[in-house]
Protein backbone atom coordinates (compact mmCIF):
# COMPACT_ATOMS: atom_id res chain seq x y z
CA UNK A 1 -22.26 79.20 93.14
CA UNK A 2 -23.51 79.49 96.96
CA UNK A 3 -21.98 82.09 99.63
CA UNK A 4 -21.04 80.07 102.88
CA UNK A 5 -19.53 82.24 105.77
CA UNK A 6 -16.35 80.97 108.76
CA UNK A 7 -17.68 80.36 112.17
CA UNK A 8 -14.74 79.64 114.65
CA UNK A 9 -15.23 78.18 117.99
CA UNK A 10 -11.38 77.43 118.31
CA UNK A 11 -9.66 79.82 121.42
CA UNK A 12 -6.30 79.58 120.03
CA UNK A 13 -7.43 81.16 116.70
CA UNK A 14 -8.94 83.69 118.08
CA UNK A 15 -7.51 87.00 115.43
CA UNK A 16 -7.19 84.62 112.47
CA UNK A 17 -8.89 84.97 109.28
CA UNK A 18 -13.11 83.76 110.46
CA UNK A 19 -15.20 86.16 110.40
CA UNK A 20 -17.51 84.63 113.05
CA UNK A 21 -16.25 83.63 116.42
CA UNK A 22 -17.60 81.74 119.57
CA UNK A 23 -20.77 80.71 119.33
CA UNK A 24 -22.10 78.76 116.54
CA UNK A 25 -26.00 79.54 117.06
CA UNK A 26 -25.18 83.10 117.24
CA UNK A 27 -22.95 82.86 113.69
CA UNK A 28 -25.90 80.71 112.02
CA UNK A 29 -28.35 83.22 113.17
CA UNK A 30 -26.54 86.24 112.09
CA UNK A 31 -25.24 84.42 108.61
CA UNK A 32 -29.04 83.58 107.53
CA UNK A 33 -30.56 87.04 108.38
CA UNK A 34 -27.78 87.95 105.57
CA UNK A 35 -28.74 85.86 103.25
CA UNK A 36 -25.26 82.89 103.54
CA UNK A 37 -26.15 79.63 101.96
CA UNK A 38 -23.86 78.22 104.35
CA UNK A 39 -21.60 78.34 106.80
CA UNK A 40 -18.18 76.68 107.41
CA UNK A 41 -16.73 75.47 111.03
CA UNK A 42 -13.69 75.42 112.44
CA UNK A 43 -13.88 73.68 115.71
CA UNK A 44 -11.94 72.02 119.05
CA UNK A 45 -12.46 68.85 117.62
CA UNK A 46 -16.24 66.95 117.50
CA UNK A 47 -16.86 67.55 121.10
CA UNK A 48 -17.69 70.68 120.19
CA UNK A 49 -20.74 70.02 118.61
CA UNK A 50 -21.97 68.04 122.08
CA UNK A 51 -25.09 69.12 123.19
CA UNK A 52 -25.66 71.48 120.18
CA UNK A 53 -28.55 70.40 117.91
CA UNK A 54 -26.66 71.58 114.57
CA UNK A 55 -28.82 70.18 112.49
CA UNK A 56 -31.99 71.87 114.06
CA UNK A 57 -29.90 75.12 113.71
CA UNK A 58 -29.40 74.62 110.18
CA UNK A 59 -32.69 73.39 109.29
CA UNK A 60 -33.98 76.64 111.68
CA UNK A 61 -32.28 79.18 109.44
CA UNK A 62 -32.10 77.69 106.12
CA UNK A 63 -28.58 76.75 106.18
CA UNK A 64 -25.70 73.99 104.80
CA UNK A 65 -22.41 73.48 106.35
CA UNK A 66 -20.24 74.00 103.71
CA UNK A 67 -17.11 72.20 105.16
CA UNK A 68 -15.40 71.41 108.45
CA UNK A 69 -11.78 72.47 109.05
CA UNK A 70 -9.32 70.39 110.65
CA UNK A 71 -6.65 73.24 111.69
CA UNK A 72 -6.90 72.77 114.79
CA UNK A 73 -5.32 69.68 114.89
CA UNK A 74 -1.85 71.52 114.48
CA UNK A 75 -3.41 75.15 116.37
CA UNK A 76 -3.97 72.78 119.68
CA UNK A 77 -2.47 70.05 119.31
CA UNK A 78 0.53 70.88 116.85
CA UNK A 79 -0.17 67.14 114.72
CA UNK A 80 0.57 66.98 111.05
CA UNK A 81 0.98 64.46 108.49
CA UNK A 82 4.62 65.18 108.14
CA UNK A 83 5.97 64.41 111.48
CA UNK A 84 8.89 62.54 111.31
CA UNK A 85 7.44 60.08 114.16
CA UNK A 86 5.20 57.28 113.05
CA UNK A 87 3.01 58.25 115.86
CA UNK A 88 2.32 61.73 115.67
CA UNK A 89 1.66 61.13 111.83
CA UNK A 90 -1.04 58.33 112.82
CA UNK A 91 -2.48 61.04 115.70
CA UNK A 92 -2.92 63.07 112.76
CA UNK A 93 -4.48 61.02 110.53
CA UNK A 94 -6.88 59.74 113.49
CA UNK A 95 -7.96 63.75 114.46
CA UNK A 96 -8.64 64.11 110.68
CA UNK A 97 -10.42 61.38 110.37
CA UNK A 98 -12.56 62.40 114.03
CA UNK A 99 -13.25 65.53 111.99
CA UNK A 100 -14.63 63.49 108.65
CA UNK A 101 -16.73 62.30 111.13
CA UNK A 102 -18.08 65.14 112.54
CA UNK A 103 -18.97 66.77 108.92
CA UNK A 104 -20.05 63.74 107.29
CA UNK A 105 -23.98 63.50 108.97
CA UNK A 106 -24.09 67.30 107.12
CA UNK A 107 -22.50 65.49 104.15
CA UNK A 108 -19.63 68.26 104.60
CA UNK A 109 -16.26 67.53 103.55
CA UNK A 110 -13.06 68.29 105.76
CA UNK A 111 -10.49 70.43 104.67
CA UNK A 112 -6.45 69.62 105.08
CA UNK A 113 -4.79 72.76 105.51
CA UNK A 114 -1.99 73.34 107.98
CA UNK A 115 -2.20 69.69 109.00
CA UNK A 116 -0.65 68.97 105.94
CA UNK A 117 3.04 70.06 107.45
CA UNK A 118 5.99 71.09 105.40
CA UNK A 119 9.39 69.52 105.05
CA UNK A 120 12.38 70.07 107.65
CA UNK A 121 16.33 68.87 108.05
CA UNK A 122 14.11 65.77 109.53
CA UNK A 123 11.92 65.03 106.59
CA UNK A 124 13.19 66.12 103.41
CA UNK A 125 10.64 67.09 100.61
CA UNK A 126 9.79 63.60 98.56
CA UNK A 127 9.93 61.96 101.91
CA UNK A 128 7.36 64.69 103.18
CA UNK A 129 5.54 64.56 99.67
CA UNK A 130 4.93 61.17 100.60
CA UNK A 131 3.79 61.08 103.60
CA UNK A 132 1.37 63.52 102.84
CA UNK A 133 0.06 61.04 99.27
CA UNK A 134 0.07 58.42 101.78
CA UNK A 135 -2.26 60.72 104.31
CA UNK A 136 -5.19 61.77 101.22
CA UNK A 137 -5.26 58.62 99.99
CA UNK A 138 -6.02 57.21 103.28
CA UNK A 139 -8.27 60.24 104.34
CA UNK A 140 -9.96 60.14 101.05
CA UNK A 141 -10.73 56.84 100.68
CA UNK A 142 -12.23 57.02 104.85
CA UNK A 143 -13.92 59.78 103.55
CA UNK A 144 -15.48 58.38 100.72
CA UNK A 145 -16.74 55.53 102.66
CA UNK A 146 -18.21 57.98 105.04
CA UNK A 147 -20.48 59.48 102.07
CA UNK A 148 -18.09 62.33 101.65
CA UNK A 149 -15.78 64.33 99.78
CA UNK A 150 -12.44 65.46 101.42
CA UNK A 151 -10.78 68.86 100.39
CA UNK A 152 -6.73 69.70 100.45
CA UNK A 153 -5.64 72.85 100.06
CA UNK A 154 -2.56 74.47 98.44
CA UNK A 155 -0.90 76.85 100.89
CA UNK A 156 1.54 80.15 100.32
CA UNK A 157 4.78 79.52 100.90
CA UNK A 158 4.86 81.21 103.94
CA UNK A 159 2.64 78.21 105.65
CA UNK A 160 4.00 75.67 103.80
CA UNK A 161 6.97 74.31 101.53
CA UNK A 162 5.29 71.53 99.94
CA UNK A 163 2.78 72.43 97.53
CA UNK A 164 1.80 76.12 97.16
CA UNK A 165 -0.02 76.20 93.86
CA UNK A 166 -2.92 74.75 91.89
CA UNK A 167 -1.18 72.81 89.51
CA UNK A 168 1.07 71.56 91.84
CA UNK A 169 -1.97 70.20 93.60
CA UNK A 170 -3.62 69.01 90.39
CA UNK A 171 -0.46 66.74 90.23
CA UNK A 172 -0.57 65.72 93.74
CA UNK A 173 -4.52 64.86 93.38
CA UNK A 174 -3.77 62.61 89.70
CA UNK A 175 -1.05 60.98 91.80
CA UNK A 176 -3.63 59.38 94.25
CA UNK A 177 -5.07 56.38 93.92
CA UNK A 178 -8.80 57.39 94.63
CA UNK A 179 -10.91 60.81 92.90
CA UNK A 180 -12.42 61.69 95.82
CA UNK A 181 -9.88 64.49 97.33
CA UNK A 182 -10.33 67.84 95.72
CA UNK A 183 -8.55 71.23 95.49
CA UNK A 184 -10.06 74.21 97.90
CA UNK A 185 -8.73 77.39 95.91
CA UNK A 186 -7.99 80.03 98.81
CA UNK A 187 -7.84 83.55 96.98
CA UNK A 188 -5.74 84.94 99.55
CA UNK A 189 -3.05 81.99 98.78
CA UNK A 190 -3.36 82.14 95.52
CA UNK A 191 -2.65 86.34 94.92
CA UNK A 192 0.70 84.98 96.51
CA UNK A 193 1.29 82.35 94.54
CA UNK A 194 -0.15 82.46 91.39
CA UNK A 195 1.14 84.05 88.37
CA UNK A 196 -2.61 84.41 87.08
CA UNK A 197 -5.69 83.61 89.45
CA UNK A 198 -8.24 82.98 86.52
CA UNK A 199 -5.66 80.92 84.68
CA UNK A 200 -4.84 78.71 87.67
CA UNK A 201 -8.62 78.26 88.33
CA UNK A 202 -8.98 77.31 84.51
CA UNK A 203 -5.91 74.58 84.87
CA UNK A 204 -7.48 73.30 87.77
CA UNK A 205 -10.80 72.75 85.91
CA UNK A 206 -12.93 69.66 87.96
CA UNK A 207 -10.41 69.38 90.72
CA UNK A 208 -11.81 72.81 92.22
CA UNK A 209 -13.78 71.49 94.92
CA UNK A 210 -13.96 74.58 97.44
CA UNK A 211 -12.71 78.09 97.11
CA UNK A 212 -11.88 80.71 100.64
CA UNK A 213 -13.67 83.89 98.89
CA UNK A 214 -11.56 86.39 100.34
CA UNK A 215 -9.13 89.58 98.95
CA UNK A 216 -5.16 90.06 98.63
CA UNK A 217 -4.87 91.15 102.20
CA UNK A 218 -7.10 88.40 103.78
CA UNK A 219 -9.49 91.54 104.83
CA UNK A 220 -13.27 90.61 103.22
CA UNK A 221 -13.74 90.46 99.50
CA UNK A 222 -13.48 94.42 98.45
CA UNK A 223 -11.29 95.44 100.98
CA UNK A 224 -8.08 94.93 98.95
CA UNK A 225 -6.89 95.17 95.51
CA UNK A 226 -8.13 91.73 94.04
CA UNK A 227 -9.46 91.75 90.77
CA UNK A 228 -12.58 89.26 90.84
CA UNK A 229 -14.06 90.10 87.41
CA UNK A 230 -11.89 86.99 85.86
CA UNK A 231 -11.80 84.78 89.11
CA UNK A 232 -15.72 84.49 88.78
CA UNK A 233 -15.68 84.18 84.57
CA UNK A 234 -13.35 81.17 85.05
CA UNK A 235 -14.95 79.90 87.79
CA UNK A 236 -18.30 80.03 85.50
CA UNK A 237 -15.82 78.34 82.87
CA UNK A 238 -15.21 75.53 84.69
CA UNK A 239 -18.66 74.74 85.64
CA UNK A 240 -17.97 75.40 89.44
CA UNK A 241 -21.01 75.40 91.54
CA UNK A 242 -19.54 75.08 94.88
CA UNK A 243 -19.45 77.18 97.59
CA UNK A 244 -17.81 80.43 98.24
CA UNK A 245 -16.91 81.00 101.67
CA UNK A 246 -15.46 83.84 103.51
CA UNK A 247 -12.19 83.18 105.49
CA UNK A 248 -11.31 86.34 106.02
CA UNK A 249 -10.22 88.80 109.13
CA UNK A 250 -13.34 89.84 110.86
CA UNK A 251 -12.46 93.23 109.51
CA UNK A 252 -13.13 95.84 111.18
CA UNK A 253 -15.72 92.89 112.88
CA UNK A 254 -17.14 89.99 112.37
CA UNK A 255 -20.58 91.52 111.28
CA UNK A 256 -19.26 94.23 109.36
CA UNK A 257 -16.79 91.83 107.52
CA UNK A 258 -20.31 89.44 106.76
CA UNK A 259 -21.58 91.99 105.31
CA UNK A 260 -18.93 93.60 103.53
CA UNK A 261 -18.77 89.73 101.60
CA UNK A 262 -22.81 89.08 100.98
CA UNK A 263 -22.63 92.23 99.46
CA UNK A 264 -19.53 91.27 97.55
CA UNK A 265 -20.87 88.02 96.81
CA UNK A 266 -24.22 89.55 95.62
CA UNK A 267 -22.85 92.05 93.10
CA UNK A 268 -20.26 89.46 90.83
CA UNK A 269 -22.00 86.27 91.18
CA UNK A 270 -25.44 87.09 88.82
């Protein structure tokens, strides 16, 4: 398993959970003199990489991008693939598919989180179920032809009404018609939702394709009450060499909660 770090560059997140913000040189430099593997963006959109030379940053440090995020589709722009207009859910699907894009020359995989949407007196919940099939199997399959995986991830309830677990997700994924959309496992989500982390983690099995290494209060890993001693023995069980990648509150700040999570990182995954 490899550590991968959040770097945010998105104004309208600013006090959500990356522990990096502003400037992505700056968050590569500091995440390689820690020792990150990798580090994972969430951006504007792929203008924000104009005039950056990413992968000269990268290369410079000794880093992978991990994933790109595609939150700010709803953050900015408030798009998701639930909209009960036709043309907000194709805006979606085109700002997701912008963000493939972007990731896919790293061959980093997007992640569908709060663009997903939920269901509403509009769009009631199979309706909204499948609009959101209909959205990963598209995405997927773009991806996929882009050289890339593409990652949906299970919200708590809180953020979403449509699928909050990892088995729910396992269903949603063997209901697709392609294999190329995995599962990100978000600890924080999960301590909500789950009635047994390492169990969930076991049932999800080859559909874990990225997991937000974080604790119960979204504060860096050791900063709550999470138990990681099982999360990282089924993790090990399931043959999961992905990344593990801190979106967490930059708690009590952003360098402080980087290191608070290398050193996390360092003393359970041996």
């Amino acid at each position: 398993m490899k550590s991968a770090v959040t770097i945010s560059v998105v104004e309208q997140a600013r006090g959500g959970p990356f522990v990096y913000h502003d400037d992505i040189a700056i968050g590569c430099e500091k995440a390689a003199a820690l020792g990150f593997d990798a580090v994972e963006l969430f951006t504007p959109g792929p203008q924000a990489l104009e005039g950056i030379d990413l992968q000269g940053l990268l290369d410079q440090h000794g880093l992978e991008l991990a994933a790109v995020g595609t939150g700010a589709g709803m953050v900015i722009h408030g798009l998701n693939l639930c909209d009960p207009d036709v043309g907000k859910r194709e805006e979606a699907k085109t700002f997701i598919k912008a963000i493939v894009d972007m990731g896919a020359p790293y061959r980093a995989p997007g992640i569908l989180g709060s663009m997903q949407g939920r269901h509403t007196k509009e769009v009631d919940k199979p309706t909204a179920l499948g609009y959101l099939r209909e959205g990963l199997n598209e995405i997927g399959n773009y991806a996929g032809e882009k050289g890339v995986t593409f990652i949906y991830e299970p919200l708590n309830r809180y953020e979403t009404n449509l699928i909050n677990t990892v088995s729910d997700g396992v269903a949603m994924m063997e209901s697709l018609d392609n294999d190329n959309v995995t599962l990100l496992a978000d600890l924080f989500h999960m301590n909500i939702e789950e009635d047994c982390i390492a169990s969930a983690l076991k049932a999800g099995g080859k559909h874990i394709g990225h997991v937000h290494f974080v604790d119960s209060n979204r504060k860096p890993a050791g900063l709550g009450h999470m138990d990681y001693a099982p999360i990282i023995s089924a993790l090990k069980e399931i043959g999961y060499e992905g990344y593990l990648c801190a979106e967490a509150f930059p708690f009590p700040d952003g360098d402080a909660a980087a290191k608070q999570t290398i050193d996390s990182f360092k003393s359970l995954v041996k």
